[in-house]
C-alpha atoms as a PDB file:
ATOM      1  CA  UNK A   1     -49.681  84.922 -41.751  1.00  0.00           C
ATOM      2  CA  UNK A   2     -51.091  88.033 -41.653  1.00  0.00           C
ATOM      3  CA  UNK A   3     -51.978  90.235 -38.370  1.00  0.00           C
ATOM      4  CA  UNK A   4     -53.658  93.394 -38.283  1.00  0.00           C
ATOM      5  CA  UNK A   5     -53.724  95.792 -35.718  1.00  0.00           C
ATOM      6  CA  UNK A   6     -56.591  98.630 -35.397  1.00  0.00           C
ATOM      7  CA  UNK A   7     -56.876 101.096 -32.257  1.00  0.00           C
ATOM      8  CA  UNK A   8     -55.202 104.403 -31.965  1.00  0.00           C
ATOM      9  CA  UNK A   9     -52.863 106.229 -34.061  1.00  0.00           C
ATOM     10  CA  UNK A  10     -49.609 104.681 -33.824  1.00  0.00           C
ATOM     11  CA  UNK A  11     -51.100 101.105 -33.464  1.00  0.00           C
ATOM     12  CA  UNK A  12     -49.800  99.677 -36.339  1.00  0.00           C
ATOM     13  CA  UNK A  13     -46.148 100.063 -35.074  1.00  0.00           C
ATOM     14  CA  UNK A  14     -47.061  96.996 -32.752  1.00  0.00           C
ATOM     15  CA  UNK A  15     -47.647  94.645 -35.349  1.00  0.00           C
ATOM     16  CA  UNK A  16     -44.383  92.949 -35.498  1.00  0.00           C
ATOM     17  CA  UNK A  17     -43.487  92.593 -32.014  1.00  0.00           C
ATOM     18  CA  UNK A  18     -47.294  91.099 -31.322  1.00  0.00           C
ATOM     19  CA  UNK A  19     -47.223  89.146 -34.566  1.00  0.00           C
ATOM     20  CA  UNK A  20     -43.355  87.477 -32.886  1.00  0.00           C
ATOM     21  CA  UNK A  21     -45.076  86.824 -29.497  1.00  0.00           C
ATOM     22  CA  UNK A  22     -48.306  85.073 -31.422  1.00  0.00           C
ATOM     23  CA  UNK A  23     -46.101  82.990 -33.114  1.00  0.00           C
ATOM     24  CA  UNK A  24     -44.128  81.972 -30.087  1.00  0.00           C
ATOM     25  CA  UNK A  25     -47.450  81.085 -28.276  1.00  0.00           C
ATOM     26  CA  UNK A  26     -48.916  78.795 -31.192  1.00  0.00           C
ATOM     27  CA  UNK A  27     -45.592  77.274 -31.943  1.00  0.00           C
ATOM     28  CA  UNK A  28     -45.377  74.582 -28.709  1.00  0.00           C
ATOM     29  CA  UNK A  29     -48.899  73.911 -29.467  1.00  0.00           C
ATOM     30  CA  UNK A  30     -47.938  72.591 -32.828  1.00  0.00           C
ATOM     31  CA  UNK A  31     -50.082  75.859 -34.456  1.00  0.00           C
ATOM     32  CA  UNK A  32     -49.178  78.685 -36.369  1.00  0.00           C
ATOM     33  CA  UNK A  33     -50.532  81.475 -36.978  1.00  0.00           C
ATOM     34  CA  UNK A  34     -53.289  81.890 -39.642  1.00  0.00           C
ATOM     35  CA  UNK A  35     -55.586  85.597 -40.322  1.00  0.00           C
ATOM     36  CA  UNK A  36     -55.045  87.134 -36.700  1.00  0.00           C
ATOM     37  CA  UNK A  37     -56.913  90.578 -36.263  1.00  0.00           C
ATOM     38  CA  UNK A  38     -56.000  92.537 -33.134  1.00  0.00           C
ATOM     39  CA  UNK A  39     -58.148  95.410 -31.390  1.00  0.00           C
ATOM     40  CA  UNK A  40     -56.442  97.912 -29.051  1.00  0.00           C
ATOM     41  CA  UNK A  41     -59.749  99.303 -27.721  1.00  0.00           C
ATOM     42  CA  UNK A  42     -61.545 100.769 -24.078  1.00  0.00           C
ATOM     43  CA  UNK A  43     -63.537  99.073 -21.341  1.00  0.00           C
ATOM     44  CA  UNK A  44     -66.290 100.166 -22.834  1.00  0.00           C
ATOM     45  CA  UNK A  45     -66.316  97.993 -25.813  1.00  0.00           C
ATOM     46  CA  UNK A  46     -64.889  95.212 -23.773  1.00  0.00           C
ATOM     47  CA  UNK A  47     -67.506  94.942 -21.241  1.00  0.00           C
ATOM     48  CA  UNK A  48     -69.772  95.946 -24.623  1.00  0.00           C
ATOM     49  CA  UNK A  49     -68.406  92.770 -26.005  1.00  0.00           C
ATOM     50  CA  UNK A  50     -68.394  90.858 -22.914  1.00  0.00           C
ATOM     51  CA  UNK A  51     -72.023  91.107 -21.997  1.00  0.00           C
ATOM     52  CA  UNK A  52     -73.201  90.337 -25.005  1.00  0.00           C
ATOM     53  CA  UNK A  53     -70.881  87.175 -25.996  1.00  0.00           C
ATOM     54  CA  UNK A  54     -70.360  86.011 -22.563  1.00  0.00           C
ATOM     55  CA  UNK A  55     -73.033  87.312 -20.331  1.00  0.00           C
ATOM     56  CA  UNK A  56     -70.609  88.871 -18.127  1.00  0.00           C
ATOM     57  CA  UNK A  57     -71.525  92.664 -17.288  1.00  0.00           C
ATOM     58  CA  UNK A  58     -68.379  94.186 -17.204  1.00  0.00           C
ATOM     59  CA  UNK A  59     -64.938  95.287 -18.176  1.00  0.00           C
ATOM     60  CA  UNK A  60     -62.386  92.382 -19.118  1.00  0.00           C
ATOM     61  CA  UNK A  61     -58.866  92.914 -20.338  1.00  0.00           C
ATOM     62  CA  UNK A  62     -58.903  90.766 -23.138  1.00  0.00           C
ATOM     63  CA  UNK A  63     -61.518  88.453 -25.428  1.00  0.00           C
ATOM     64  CA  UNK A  64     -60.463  86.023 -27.745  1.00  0.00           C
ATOM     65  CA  UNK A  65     -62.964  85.153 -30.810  1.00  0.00           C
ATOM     66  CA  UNK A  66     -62.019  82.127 -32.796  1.00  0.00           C
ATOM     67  CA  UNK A  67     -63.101  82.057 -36.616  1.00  0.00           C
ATOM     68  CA  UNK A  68     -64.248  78.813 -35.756  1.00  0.00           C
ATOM     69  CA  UNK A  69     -66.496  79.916 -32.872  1.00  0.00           C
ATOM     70  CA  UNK A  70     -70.692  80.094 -33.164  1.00  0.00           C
ATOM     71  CA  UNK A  71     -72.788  82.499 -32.135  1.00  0.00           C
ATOM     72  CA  UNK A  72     -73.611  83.711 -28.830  1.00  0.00           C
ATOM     73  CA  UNK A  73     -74.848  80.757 -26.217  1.00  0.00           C
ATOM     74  CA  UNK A  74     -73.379  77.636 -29.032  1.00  0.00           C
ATOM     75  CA  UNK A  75     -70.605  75.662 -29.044  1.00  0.00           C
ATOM     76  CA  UNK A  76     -67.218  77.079 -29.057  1.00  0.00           C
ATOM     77  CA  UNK A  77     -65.152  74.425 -31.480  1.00  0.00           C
ATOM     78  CA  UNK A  78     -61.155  75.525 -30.378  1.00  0.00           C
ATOM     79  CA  UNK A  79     -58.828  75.283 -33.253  1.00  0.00           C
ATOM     80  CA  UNK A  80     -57.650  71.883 -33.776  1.00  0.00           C
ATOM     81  CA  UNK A  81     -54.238  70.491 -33.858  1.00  0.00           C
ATOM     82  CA  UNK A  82     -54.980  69.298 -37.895  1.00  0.00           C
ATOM     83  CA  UNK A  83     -56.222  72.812 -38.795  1.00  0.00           C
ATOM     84  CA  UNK A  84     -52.524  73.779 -38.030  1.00  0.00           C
ATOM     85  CA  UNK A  85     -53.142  77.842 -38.311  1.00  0.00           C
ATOM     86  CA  UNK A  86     -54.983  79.382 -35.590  1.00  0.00           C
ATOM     87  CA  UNK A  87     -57.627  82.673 -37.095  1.00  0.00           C
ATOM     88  CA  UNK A  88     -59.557  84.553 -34.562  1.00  0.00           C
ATOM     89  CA  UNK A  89     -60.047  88.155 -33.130  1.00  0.00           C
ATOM     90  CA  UNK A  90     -58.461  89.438 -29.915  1.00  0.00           C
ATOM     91  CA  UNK A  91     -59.706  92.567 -28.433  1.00  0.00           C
ATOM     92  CA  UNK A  92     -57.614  94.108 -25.731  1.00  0.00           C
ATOM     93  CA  UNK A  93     -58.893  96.788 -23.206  1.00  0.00           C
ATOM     94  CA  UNK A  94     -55.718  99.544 -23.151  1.00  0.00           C
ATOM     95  CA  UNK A  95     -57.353 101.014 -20.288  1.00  0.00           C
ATOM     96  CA  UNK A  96     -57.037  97.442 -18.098  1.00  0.00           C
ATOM     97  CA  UNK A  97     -53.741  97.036 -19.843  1.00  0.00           C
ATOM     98  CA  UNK A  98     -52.444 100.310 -18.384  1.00  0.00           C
ATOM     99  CA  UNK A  99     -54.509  99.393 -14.925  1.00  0.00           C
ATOM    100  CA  UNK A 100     -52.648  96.268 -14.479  1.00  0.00           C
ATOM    101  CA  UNK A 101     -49.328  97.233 -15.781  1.00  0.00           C
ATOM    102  CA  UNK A 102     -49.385  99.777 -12.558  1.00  0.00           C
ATOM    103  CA  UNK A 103     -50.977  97.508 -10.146  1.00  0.00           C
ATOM    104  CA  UNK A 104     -48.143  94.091 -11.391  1.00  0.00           C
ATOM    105  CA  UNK A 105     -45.565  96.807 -11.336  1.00  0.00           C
ATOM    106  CA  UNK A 106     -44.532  96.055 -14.945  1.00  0.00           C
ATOM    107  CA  UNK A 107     -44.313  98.088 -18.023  1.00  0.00           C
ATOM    108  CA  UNK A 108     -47.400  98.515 -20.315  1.00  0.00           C
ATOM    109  CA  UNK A 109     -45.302  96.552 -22.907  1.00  0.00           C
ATOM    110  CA  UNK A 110     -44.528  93.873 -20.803  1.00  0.00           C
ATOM    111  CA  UNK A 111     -48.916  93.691 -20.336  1.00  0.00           C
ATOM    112  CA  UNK A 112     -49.738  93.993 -23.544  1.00  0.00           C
ATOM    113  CA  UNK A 113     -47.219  91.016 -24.102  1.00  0.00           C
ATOM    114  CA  UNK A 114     -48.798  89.006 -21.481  1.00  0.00           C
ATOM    115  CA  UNK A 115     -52.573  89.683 -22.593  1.00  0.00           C
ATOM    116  CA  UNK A 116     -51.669  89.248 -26.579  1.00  0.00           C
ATOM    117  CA  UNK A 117     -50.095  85.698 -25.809  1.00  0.00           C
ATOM    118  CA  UNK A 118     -52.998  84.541 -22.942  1.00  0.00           C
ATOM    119  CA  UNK A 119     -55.291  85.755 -26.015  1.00  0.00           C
ATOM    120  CA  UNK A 120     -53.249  83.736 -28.605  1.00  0.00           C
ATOM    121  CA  UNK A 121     -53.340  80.642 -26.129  1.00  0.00           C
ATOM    122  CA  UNK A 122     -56.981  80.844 -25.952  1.00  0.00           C
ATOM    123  CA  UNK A 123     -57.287  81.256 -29.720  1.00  0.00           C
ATOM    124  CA  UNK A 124     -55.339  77.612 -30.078  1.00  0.00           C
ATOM    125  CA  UNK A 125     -57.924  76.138 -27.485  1.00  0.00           C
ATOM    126  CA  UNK A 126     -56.351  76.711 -24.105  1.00  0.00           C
ATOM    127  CA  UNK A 127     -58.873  77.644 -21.407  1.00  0.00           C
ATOM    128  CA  UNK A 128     -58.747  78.250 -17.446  1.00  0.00           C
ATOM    129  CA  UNK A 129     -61.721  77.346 -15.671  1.00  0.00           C
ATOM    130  CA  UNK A 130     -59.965  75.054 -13.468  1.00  0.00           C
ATOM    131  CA  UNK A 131     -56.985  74.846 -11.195  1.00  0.00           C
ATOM    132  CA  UNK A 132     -55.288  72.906 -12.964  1.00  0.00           C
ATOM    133  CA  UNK A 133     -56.185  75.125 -16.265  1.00  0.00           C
ATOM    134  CA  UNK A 134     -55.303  78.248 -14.792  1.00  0.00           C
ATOM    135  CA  UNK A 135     -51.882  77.162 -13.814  1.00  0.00           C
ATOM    136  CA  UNK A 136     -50.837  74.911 -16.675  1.00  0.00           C
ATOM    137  CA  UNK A 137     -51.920  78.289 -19.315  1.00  0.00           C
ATOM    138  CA  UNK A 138     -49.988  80.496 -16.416  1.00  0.00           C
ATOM    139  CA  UNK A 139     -46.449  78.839 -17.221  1.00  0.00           C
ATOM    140  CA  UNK A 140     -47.407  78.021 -21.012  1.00  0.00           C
ATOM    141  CA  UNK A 141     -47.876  82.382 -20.429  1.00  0.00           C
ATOM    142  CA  UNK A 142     -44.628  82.403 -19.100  1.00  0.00           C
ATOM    143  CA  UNK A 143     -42.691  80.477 -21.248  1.00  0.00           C
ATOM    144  CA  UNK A 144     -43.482  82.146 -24.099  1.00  0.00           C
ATOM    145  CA  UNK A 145     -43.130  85.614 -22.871  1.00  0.00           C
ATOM    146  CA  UNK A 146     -39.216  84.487 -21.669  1.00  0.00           C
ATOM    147  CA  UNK A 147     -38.557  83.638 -25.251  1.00  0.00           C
ATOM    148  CA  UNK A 148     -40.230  86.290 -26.985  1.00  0.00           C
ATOM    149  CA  UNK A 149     -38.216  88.936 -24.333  1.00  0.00           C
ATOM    150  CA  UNK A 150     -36.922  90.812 -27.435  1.00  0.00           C
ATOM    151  CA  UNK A 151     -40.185  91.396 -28.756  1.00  0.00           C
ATOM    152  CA  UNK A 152     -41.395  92.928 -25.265  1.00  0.00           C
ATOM    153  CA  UNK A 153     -38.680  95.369 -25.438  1.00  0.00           C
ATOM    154  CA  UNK A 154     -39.546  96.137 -28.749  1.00  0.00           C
ATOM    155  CA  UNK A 155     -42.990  96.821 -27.550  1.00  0.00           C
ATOM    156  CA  UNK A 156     -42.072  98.822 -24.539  1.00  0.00           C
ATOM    157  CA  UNK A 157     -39.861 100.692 -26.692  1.00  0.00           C
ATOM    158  CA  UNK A 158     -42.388 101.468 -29.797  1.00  0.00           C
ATOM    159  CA  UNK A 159     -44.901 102.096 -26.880  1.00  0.00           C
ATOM    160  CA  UNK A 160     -42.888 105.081 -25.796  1.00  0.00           C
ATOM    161  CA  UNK A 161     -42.307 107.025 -28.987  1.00  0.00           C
ATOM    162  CA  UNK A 162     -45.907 106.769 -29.262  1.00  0.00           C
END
């Protein structure tokens, strides 16, 4: 069950605390977690990424790409329950991260927690265009981060010697 973190120096340091909260996300949903690559990167290669695979013309704080996704303007096929492991990309914008840490009032652990599991959740097939989406994948969010609460401090704490 590999994960793989690439952004800036130090990055790597996050692995285990991001690979615990992953697991935590897939594990209700009857997943686990198969080749997960992580990108700590700008909002310039978000909104890069987010025009181009979406259509959307600007920044986001995080994109999930499923190793069982198409190409631009296909079909997105969400891992299945009987693939059991969940592979995919999730590229985080640090600069929204640190944005919305300030503006929720929590620590930049704490959102880089919360964006890393919403990722993972979309990665097992979760989505939020509705309501009723948005607020079922809100306390799925929640759940998981209140059992993976060590792994948040671990992040807020490898965050600071950073």
């Amino acid at each position: 069950m590999p994960v793989t973190i690439t952004g800036p120096r130090g990055s790597k340091a996050l692995a285990a605390p991001l690979r615990a909260l992953i697991t935590a996300a897939l594990a209700p949903e009857g997943l686990r977690i198969g080749e997960i690559a992580i990108v700590l990167t700008d909002d310039a290669a978000l909104r890069e990424l987010n025009r181009r695979w979406r259509g959307i013309d600007r920044a986001t704080d995080v994109l999930s790409f499923s190793y069982d996704e198409t190409g631009p303007q296909e079909t997105i096929r969400p891992a299945t329950r009987r693939a059991r492991s969940v592979e995919g990309d999730l590229v985080i914008s640090l600069d929204r991260m640190r944005d919305q840490a300030k503006r929720f009032g929590v620590t930049d652990g704490a959102e880089l927690a919360r964006l890393v599991v919403h990722g993972a959740l979309h990665l097992a097939g979760l989505d939020h265009q509705r309501a009723a989406e948005r607020k079922a994948m809100r306390l799925r969010e929640d759940a998981v981060l209140r059992r993976g609460a060590k792994a948040v401090r671990e992040l807020n704490r490898r965050l600071l010697v950073r």
